[in-house]
Protein backbone atom coordinates (compact mmCIF):
# COMPACT_ATOMS: atom_id res chain seq x y z
CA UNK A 1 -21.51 -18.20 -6.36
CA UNK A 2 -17.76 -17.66 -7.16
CA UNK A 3 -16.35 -14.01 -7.69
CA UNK A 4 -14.06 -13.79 -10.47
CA UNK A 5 -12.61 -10.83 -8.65
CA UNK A 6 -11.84 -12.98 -5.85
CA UNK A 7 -10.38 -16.08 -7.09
CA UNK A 8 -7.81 -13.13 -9.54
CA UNK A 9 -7.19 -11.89 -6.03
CA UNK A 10 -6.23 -15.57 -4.35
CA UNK A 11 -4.22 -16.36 -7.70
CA UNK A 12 -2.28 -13.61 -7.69
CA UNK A 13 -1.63 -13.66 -3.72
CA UNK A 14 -0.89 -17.62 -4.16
CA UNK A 15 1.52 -16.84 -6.96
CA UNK A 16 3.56 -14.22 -4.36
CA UNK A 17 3.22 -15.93 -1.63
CA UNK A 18 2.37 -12.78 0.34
CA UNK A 19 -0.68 -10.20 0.87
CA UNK A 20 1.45 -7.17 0.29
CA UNK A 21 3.43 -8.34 -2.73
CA UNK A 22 -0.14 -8.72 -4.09
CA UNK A 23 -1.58 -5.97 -3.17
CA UNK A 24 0.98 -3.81 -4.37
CA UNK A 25 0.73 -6.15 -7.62
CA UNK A 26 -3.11 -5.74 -7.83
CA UNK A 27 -2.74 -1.75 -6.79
CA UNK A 28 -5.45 -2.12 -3.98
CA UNK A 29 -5.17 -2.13 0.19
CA UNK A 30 -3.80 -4.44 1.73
CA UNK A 31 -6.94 -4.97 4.12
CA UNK A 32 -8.78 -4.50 1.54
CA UNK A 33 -7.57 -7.71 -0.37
CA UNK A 34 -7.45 -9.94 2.57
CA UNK A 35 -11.04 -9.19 3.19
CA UNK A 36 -11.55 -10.55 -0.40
CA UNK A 37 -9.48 -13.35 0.40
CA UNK A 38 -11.53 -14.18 3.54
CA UNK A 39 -14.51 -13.93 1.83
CA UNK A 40 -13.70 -16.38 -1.07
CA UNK A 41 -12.90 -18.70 2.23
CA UNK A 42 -16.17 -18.36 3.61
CA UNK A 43 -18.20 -18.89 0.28
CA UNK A 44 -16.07 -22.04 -0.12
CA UNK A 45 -16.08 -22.84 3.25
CA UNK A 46 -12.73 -23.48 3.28
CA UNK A 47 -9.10 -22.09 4.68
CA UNK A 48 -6.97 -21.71 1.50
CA UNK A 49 -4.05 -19.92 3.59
CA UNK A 50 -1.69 -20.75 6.62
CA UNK A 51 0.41 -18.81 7.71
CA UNK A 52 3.75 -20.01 8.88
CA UNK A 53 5.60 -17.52 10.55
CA UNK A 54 5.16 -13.92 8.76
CA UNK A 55 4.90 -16.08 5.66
CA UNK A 56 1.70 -17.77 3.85
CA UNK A 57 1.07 -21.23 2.73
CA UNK A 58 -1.76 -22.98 0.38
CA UNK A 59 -3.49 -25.60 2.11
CA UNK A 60 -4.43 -28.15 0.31
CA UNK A 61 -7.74 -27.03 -0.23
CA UNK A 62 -5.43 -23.75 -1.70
CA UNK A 63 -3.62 -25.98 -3.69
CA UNK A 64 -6.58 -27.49 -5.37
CA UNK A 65 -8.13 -24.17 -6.14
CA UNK A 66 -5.05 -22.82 -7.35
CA UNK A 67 -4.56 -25.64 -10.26
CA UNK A 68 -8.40 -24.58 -11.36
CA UNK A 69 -7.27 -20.88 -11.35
CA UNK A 70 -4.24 -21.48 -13.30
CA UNK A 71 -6.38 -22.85 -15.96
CA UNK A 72 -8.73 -20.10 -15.91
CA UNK A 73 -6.78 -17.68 -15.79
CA UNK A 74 -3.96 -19.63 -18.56
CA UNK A 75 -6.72 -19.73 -20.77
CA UNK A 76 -7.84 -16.04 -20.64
CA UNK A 77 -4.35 -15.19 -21.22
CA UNK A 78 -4.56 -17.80 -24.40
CA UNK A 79 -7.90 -16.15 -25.75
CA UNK A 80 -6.16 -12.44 -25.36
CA UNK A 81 -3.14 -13.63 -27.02
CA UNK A 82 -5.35 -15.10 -29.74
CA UNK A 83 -7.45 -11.46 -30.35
CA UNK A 84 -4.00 -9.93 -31.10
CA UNK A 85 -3.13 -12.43 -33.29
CA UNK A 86 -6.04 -11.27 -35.71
């Protein structure tokens, strides 16, 4: 089963390109978040990061995951913009 928590934390972290930038972003630790991170891996049973250098990459397993999330999350933005609308 998917954690909504978790795939907010890999969309943010994807969108920064960096654990700390999104931790800071999501105000939480950074071990803390890559423990989330690692455990969205493992209940997908795949690697969604590489790291290259000091820097992190999507794999394309990330990249496919990251599309879904920016439709999940682009449409929860859509239905909040619609309450306020009202």
């Amino acid at each position: 089963m998917l954690n909504y928590n978790h795939l907010y934390y890999f969309y943010v972290t994807a969108k920064l390109e960096s654990v700390t930038r999104a931790a800071q972003e999501l105000s939480i630790q950074q071990p803390s978040l890559s423990a989330q991170l690692k455990t969205l891996e493992n209940n997908l049973n795949q690697d969604l990061f590489m790291k290259v250098g000091r820097q992190i990459r999507l794999t394309g397993e990330g990249q496919v995951v990251f599309k879904y999330c920016q439709r999940i999350f682009g449409a929860a933005r859509n239905a909040a913009s619609f309450d306020k609308q009202r």
